[in-house]
Protein backbone atom coordinates (compact mmCIF):
# COMPACT_ATOMS: atom_id res chain seq x y z
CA UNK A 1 16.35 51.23 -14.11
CA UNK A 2 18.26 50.75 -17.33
CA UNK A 3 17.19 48.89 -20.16
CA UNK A 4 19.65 46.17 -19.38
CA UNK A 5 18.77 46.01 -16.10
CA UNK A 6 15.18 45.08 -16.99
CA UNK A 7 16.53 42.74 -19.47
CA UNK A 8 18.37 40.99 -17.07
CA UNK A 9 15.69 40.57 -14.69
CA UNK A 10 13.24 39.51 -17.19
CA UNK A 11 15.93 36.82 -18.00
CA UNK A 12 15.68 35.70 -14.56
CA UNK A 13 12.26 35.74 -14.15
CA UNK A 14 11.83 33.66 -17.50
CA UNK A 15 14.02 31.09 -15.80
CA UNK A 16 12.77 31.00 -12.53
CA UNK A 17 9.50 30.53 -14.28
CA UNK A 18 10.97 27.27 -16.73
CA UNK A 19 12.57 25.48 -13.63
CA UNK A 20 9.48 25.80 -11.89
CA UNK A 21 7.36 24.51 -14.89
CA UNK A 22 10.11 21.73 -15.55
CA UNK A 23 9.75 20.50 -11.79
CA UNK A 24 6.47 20.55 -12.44
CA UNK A 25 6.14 18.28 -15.44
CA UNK A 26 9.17 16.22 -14.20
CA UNK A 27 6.91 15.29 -10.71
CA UNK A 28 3.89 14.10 -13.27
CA UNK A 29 6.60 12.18 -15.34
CA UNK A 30 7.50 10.66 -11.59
CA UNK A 31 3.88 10.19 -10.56
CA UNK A 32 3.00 8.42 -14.07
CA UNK A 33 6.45 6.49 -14.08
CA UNK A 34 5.69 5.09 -10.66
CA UNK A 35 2.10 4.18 -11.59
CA UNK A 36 2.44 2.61 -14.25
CA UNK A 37 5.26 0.69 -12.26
CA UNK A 38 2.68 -0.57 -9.90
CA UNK A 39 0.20 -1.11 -12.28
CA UNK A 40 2.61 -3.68 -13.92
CA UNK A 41 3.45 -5.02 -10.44
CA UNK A 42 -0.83 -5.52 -9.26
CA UNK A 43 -1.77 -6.76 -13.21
CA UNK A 44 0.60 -9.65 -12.36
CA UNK A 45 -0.64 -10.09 -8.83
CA UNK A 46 -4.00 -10.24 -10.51
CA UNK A 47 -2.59 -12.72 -12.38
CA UNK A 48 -1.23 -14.68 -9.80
CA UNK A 49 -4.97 -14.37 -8.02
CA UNK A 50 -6.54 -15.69 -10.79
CA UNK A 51 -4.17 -19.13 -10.79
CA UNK A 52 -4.70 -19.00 -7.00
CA UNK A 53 -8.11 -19.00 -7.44
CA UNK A 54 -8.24 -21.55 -10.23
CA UNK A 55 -5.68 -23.99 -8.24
CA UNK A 56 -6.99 -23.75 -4.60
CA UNK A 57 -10.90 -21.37 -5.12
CA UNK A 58 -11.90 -20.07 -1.80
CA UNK A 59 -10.96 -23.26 0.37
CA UNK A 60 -9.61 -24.44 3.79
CA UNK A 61 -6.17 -24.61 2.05
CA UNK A 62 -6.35 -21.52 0.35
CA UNK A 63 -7.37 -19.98 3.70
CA UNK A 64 -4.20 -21.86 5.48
CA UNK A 65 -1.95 -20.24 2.79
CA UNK A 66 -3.32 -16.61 3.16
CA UNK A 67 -3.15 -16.57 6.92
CA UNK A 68 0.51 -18.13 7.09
CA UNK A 69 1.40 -15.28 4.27
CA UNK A 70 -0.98 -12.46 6.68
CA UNK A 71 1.68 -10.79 8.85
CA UNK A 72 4.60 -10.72 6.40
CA UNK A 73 2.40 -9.55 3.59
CA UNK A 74 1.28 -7.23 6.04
CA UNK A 75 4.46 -5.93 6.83
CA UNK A 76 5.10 -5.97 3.04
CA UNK A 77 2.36 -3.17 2.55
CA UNK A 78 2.98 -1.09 5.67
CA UNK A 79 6.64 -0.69 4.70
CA UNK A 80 6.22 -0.61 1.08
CA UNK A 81 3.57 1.96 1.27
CA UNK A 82 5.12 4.70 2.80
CA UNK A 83 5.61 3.64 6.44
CA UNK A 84 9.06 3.28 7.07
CA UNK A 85 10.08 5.83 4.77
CA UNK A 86 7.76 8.82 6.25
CA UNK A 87 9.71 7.77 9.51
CA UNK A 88 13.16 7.78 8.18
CA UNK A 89 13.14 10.22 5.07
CA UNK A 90 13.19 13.33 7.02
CA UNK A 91 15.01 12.04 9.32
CA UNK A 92 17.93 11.64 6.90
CA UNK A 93 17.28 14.80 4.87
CA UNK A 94 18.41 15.76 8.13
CA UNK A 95 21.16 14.15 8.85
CA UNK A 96 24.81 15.66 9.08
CA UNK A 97 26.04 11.98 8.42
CA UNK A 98 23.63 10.40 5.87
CA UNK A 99 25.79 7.06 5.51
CA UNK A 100 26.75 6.73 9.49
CA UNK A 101 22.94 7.01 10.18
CA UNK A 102 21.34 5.61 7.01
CA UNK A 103 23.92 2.62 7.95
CA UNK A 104 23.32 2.21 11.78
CA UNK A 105 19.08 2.17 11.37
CA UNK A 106 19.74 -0.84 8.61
CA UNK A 107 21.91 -2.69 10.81
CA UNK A 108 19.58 -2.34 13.53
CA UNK A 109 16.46 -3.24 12.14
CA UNK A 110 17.56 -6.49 10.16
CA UNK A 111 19.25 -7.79 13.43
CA UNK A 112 16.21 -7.50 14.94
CA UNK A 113 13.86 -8.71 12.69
CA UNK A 114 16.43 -11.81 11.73
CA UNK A 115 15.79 -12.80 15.65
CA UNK A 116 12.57 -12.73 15.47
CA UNK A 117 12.00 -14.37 12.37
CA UNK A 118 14.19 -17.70 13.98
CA UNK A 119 12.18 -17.42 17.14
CA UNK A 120 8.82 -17.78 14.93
CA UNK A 121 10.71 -20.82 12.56
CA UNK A 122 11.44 -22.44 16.21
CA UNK A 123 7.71 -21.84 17.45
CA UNK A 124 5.28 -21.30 14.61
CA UNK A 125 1.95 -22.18 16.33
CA UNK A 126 1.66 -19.42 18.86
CA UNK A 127 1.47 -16.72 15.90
CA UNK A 128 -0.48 -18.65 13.95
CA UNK A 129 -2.90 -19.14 16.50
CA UNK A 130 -2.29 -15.44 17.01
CA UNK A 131 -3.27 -15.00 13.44
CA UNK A 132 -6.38 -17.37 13.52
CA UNK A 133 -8.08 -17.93 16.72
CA UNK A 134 -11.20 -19.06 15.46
CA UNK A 135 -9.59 -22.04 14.54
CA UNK A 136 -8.97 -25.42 15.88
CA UNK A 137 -5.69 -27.16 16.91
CA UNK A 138 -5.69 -29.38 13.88
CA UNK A 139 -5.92 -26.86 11.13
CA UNK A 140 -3.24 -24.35 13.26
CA UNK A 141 -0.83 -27.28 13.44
CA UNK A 142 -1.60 -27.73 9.78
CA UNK A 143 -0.90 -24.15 9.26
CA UNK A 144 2.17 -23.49 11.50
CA UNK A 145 5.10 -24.37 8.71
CA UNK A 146 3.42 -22.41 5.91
CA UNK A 147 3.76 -19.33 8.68
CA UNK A 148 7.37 -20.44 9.27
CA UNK A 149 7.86 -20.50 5.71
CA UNK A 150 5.85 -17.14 4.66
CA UNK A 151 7.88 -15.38 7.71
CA UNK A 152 11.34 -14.75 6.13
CA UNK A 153 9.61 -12.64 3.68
CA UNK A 154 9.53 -10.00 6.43
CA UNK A 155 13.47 -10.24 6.33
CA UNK A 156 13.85 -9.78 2.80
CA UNK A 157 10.70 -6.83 1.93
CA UNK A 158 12.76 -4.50 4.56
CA UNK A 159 15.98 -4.81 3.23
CA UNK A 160 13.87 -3.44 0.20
CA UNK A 161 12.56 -0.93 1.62
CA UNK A 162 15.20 0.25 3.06
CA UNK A 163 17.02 0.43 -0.31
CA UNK A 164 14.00 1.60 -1.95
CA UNK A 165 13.88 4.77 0.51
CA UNK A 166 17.41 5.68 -0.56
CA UNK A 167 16.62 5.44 -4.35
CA UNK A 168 13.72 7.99 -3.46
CA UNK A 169 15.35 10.04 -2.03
CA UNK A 170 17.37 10.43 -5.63
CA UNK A 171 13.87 10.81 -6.69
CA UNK A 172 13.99 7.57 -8.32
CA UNK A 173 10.73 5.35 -8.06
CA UNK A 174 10.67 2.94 -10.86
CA UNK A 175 12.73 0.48 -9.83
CA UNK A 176 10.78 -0.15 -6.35
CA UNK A 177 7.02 0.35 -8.43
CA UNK A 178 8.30 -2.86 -11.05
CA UNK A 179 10.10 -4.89 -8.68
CA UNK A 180 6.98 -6.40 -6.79
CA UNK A 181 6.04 -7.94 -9.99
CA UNK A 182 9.63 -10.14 -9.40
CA UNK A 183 7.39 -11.40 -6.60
CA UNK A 184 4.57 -12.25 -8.59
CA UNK A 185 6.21 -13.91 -11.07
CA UNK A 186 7.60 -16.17 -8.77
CA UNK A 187 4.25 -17.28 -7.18
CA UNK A 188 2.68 -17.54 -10.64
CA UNK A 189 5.74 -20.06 -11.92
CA UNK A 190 5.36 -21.98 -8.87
CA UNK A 191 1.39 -21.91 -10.15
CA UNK A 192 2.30 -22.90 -13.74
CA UNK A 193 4.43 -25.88 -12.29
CA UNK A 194 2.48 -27.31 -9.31
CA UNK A 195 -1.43 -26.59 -10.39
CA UNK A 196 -1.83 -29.88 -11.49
CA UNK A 197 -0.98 -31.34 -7.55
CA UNK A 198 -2.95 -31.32 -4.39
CA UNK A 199 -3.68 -28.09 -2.25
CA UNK A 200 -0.84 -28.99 0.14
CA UNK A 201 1.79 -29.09 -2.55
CA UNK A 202 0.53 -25.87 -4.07
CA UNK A 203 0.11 -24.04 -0.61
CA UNK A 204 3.89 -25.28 0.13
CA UNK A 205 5.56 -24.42 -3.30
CA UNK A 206 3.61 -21.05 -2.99
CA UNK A 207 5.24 -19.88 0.29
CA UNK A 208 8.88 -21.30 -1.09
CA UNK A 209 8.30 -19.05 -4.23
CA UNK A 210 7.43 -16.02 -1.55
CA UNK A 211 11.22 -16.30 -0.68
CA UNK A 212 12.69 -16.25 -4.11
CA UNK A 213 10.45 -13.41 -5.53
CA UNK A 214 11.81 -11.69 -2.46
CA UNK A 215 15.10 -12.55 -2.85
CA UNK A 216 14.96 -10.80 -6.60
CA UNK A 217 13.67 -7.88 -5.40
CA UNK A 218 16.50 -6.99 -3.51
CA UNK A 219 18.23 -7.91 -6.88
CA UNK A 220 16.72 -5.66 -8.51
CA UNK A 221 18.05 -2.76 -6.29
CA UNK A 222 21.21 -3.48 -5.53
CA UNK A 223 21.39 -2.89 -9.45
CA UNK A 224 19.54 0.14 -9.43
CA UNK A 225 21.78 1.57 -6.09
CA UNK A 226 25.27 0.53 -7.71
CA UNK A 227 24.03 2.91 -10.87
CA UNK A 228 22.92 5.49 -8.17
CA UNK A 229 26.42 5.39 -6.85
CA UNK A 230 24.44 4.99 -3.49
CA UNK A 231 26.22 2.28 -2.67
CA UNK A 232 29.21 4.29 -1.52
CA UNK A 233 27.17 5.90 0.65
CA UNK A 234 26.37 2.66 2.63
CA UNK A 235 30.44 1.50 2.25
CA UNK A 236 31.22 4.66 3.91
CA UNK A 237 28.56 4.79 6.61
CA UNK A 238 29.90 1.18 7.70
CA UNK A 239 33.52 2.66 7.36
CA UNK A 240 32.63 5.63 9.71
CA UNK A 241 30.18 4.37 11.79
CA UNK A 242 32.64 4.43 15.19
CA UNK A 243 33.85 7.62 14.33
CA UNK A 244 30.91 9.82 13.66
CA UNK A 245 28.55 10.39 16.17
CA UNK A 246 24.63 9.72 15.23
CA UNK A 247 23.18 8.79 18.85
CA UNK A 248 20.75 12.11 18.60
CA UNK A 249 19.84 11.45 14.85
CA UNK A 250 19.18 7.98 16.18
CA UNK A 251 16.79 9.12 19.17
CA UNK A 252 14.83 11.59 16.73
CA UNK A 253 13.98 8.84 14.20
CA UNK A 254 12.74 6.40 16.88
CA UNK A 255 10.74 8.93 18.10
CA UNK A 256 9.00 9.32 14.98
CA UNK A 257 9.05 5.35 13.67
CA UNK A 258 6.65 3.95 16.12
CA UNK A 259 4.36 6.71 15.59
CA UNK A 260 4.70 6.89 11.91
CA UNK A 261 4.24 2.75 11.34
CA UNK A 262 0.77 3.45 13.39
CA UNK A 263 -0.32 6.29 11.58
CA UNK A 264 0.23 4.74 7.95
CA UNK A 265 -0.64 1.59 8.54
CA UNK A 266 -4.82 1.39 9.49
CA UNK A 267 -5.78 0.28 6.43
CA UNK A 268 -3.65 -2.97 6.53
CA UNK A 269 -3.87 -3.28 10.48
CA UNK A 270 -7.76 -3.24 9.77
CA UNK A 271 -7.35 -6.00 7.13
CA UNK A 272 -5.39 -7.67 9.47
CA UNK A 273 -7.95 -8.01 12.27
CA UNK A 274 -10.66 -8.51 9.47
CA UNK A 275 -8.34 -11.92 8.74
CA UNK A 276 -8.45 -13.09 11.95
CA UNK A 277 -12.29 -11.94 12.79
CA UNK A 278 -13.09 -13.80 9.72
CA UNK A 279 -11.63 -17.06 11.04
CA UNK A 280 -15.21 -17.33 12.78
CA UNK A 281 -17.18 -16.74 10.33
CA UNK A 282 -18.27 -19.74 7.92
CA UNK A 283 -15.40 -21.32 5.30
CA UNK A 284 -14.08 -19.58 2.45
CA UNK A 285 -14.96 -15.98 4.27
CA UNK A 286 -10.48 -15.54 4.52
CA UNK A 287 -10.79 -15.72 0.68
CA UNK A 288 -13.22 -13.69 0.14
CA UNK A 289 -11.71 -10.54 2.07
CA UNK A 290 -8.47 -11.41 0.35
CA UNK A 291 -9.65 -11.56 -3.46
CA UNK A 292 -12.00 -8.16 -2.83
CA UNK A 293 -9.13 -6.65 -1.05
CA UNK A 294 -6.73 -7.32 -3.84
CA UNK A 295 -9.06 -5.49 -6.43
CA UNK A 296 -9.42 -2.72 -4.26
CA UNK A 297 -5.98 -1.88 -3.74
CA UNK A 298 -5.34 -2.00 -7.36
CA UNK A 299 -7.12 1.48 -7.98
CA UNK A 300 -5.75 2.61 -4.38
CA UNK A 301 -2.09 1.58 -4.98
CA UNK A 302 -1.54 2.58 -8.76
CA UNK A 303 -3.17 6.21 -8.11
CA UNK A 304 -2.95 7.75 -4.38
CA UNK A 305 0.35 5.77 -3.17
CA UNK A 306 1.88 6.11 -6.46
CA UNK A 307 1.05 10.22 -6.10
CA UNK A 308 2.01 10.50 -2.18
CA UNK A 309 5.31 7.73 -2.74
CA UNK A 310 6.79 10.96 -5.34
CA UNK A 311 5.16 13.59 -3.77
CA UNK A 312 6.50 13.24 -0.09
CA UNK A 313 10.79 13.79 -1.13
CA UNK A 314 9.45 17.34 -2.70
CA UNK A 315 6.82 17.87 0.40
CA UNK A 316 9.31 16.95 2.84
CA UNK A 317 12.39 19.41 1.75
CA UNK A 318 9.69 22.39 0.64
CA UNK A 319 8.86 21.80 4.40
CA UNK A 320 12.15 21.36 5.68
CA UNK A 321 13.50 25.28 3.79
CA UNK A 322 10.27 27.12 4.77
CA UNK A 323 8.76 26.81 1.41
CA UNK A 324 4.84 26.34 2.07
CA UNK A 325 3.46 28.15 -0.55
CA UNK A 326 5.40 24.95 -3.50
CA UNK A 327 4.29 22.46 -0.71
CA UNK A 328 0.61 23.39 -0.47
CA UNK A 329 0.41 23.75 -4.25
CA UNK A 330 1.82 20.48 -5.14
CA UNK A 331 -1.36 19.76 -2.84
CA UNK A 332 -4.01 21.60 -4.48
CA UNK A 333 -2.63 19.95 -8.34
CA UNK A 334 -2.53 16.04 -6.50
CA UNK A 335 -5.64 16.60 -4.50
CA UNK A 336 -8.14 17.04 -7.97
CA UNK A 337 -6.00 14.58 -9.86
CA UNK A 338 -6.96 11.90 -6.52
CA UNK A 339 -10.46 12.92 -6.55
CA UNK A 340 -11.24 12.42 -9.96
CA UNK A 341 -9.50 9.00 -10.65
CA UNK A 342 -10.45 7.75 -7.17
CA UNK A 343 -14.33 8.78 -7.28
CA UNK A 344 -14.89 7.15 -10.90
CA UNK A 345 -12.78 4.04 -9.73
CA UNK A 346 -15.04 4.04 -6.56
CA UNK A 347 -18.28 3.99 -8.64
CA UNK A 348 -16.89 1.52 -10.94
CA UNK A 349 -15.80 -0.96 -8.41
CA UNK A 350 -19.01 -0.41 -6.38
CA UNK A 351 -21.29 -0.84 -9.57
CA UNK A 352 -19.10 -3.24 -12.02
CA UNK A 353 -18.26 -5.58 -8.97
CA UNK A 354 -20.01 -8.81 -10.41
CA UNK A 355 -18.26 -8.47 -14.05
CA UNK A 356 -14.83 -7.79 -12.75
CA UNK A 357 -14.89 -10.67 -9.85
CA UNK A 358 -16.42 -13.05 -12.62
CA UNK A 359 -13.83 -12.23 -15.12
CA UNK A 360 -11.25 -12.15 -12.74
CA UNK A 361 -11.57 -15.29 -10.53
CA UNK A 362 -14.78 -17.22 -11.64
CA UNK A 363 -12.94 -20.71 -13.41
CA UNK A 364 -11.88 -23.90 -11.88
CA UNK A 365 -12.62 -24.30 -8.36
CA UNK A 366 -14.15 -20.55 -8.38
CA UNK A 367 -17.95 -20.77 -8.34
CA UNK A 368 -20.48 -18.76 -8.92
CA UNK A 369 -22.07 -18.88 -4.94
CA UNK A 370 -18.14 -17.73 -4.16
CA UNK A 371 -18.51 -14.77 -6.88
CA UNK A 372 -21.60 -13.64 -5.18
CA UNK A 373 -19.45 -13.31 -1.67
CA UNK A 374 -16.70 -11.38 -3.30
CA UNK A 375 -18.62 -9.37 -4.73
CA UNK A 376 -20.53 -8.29 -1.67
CA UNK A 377 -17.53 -7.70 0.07
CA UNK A 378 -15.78 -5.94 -2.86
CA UNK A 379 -18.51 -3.63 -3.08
CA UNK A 380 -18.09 -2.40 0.59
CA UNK A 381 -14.39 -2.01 0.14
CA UNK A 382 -15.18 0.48 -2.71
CA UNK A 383 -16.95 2.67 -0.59
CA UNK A 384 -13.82 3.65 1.54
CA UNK A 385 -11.61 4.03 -1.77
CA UNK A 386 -11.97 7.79 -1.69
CA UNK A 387 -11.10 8.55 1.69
CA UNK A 388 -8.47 6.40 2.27
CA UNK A 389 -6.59 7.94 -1.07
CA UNK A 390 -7.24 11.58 0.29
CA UNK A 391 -6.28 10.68 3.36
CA UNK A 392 -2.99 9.41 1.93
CA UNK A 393 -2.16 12.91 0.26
CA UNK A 394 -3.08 14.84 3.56
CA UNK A 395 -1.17 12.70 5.87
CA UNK A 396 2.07 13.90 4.01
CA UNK A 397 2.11 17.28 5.44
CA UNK A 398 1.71 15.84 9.12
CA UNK A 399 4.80 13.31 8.20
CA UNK A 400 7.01 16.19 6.03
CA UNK A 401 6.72 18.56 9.52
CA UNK A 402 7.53 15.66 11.83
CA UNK A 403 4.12 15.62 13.26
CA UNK A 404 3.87 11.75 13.70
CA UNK A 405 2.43 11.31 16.92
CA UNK A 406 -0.66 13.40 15.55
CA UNK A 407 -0.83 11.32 13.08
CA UNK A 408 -0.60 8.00 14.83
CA UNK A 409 -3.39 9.53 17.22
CA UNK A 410 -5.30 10.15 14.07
CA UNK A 411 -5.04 6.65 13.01
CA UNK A 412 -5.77 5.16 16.42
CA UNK A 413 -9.08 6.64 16.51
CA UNK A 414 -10.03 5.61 12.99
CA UNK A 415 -8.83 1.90 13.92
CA UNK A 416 -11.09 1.89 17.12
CA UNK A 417 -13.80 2.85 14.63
CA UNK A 418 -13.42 0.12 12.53
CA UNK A 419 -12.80 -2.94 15.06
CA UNK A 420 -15.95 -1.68 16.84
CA UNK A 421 -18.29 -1.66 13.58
CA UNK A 422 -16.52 -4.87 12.93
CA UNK A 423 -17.56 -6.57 16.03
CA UNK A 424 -20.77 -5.08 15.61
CA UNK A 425 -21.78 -5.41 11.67
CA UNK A 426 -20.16 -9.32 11.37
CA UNK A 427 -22.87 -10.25 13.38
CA UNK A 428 -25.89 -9.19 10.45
CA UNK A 429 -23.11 -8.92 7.26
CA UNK A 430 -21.06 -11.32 7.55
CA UNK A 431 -17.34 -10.51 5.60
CA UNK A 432 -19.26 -8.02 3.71
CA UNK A 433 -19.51 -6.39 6.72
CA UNK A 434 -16.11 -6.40 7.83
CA UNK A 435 -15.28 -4.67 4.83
CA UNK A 436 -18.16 -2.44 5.57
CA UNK A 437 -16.39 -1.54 8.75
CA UNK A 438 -13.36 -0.71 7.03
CA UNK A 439 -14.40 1.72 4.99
CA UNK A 440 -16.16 3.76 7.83
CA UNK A 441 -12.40 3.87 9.59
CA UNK A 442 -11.18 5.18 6.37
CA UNK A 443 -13.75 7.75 6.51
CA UNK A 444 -12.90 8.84 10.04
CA UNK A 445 -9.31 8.71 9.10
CA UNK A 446 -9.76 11.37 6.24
CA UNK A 447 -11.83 13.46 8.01
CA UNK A 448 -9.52 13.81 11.30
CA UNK A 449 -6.92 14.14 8.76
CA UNK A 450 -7.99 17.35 7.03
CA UNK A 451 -8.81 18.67 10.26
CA UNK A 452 -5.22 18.35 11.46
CA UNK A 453 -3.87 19.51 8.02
CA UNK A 454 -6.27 22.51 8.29
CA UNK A 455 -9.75 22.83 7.52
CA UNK A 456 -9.26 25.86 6.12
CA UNK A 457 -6.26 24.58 3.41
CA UNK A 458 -8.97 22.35 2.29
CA UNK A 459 -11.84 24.83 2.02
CA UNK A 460 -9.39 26.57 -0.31
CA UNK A 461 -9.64 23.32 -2.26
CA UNK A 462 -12.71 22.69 -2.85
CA UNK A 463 -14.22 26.41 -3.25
CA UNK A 464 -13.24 25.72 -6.98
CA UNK A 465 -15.84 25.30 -10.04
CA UNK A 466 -14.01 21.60 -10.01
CA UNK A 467 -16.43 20.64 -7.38
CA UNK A 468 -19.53 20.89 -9.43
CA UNK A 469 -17.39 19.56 -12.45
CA UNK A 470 -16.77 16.21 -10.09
CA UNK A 471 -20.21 15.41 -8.42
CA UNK A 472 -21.88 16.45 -12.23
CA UNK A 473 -19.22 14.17 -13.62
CA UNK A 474 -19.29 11.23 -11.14
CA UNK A 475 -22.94 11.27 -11.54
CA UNK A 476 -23.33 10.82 -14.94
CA UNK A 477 -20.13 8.24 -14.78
CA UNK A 478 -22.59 6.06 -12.73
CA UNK A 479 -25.90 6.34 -15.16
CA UNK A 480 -23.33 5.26 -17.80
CA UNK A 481 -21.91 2.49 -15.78
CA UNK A 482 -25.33 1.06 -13.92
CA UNK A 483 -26.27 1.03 -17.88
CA UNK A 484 -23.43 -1.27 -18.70
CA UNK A 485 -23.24 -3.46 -16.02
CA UNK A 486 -26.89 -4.26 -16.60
CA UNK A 487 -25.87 -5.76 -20.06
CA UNK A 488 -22.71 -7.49 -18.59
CA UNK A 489 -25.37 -9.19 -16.20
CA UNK A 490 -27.62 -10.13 -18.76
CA UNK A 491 -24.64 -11.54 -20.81
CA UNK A 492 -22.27 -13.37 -18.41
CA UNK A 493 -25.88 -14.50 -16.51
CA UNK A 494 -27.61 -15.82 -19.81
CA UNK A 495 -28.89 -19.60 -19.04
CA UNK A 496 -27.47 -21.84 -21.07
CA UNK A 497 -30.11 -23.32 -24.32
């Protein structure tokens, strides 16, 4: 071989290398853009918790409002987090007619759910009794406008999803991280303008300022899709639409929807039938699984979804050309990055739980028996932060290979898990114990994950020196931390001279 010839291929070697190594840095870029995105987004819902708390504490009309606001904010997660777009991403990566089919699933699904939501506006109480049985007819009739209200936010949150998908596929995921803060805001100006009137007035202008925050989000990205250019995409999908044929595209993605909501959803189902378990329990127990659950998903959302939301476009077309060996490595890099930020928030939550909920929630009608509760149910939460993170990452590769049934079968049996310790631990635990049951599901749920994925991918994993550097490291976290929250105690406790 000439000398040219080896220069040449050097060359391309050197370049092959630099793409690979800009990719590389430009996925961290994504995965730090995107969490800091939803960091912005859950400081201001923390914000907007804290007003709650201060306007309505943990009462029988801040329960009314969180169970009208249950199923739509429920939706809200399982589509925002991943579900609806590990269902239609590779799907239209796939597609021969991107617009046609991208245009015919939107149509679809907002038809639909535009029935439905006008069948629950027409007849509110059956869902709401649905979504409280424990309840009496009184407080359900009480509660059955706020649900109408609270409803049409499942309308609006898929229209954003379904633009947000699009933009990710682009690889762009800053505009969807920021724009649940435009949601926020809204509920916290309603806050700022009504705290002063009774619980009723505050419940109501809350579930009115639901609407408008949603109504901004979808805003938000029609800006960001007109920049895109995506928007010609959708014009010529509804141009085409009788004149290319999708029907097969069509069957494959409802083959892998139902399967895929399932599978990515048993974190939220489980809060969901936590909600209505609660109902039974004594007043104020709604609240407290709602304020806990709200500082858990804090470390949960701005580190594993924000790493699996940019990781899965990459996953899915590494998966899609044959290319395991990028696909498993982006795995090996986002699995120690989730361990490490997920174990030390895990021990913080579990060991700083009293500080944060006191600093977070304890004014106005907050008190300090109500802290206690939180806290007891926060610190249960905490101990299914790790699993449900990793199980995040894994469940990629299932999704990316279109293996959603396994996954749905996966999530099944950790849901059956957690309804059964439920039932069982309410009894002695109370909400804590709900919570409790939670994170056991999320420990099934990782475990039948990684089995799925391969055992053996994640022996390669963990045979690493970063195993001893982790449990060494979370253990000494926790000395440090049981240290300081000891002080914090002893300061926010001090009686009063």
């Amino acid at each position: 071989m000439s000398n040219c010839h080896i220069f040449l291929l050097n060359q391309h070697l050197d370049t092959i290398t630099f793409n690979l190594k800009s990719k590389s840095i430009m996925r961290l870029k994504s995965i730090f853009t995107n969490s800091f995105g939803i960091l912005f987004s859950r400081v201001t819902g923390l914000g907007r918790d804290v007003l709650m708390a201060s306007a309505l504490g943990a009462s029988v009309w801040s329960d009314m409002f969180f169970v009208a606001f249950k199923l739509p904010n429920l939706f809200r997660r399982i589509f925002a987090e991943g579900a609806f777009t590990q269902a239609f991403m590779p799907s239209f990566i796939a597609s021969r007619h991107k617009g046609v089919f991208a245009t015919a699933i939107f149509l679809r699904f907002l038809l639909f759910l535009m029935a439905f939501s006008l069948f629950i506006t027409l007849f509110p109480e059956p869902i709401t009794k649905l979504l409280a049985w424990g309840w009496g007819k009184d407080l359900i009739a009480d509660t059955a406008p706020l649900t109408a209200i609270n409803f049409w936010y499942l309308d609006l949150i898929f229209i954003v999803t379904f633009l947000a998908t699009l933009l990710q596929y682009k690889e762009h995921f800053a505009t969807t991280a920021m724009s649940t803060a435009l949601l926020n805001i809204s509920m916290i100006t309603a806050l700022w303008l009504y705290m002063k009137e009774d619980p009723k007035t505050v419940a109501y202008a809350l579930s009115f300022a639901v609407l408008i925050g949603g109504g901004l989000q979808i805003v938000a990205h029609l800006i960001t899709l007109n920049r895109f250019n995506l928007h010609k995409l959708l014009i010529g999908g509804w141009k085409y639409r009788k004149h290319k044929d999708v029907n097969e595209e069509k069957k494959h993605f409802q083959s892998l929807f139902l399967p895929g909501i399932i599978g990515n959803s048993t974190p939220q189902i489980s809060a969901f039938i936590d909600t209505i378990l609660a109902t039974f329990l004594m007043t104020g127990s709604v609240s407290y699984l709602f304020y806990a659950n709200r500082v858990f998903q804090l470390p949960l959302a701005i580190i594993a979804i924000a790493t699996a939301t940019v990781l899965f476009p990459s996953v899915s077309k590494s998966l899609k050309n044959n290319d395991e060996k990028s696909a498993y490595a982006n795995l090996n890099k986002a699995f120690w990055l989730l361990a490490f930020l997920l174990g030390a928030a895990m021990i913080g939550g579990i060991l700083l739980a009293e500080p944060i909920v006191w600093l977070l929630f304890e004014r106005g009608k907050f008190t300090q028996l109500q802290t206690i509760e939180t806290v007891n149910v926060l610190q249960m939460y905490m101990v299914g932060l790790l699993p449900f993170g990793l199980a995040k990452l894994f469940s990629l590769f299932l999704y990316a290979s279109h293996r959603h049934k396994k996954a749905a079968k996966i999530a099944v049996y950790a849901l059956i898990t957690s309804v059964s310790a439920s039932l069982i631990l309410m009894q002695f635990m109370g909400a804590s114990g709900l919570a409790l049951a939670g994170s056991i599901g999320g420990w099934v749920l990782f475990s039948l994950t990684v089995k799925e994925v391969g055992f053996d991918k994640f022996l390669e994993i963990v045979k690493s020196k970063k195993s001893i550097y982790f449990v060494v490291g979370l253990f000494l976290f926790a000395l440090l931390l049981s240290s300081i929250n000891t002080l914090l105690i002893q300061h926010i406790r001090e009686p009063l001279i």
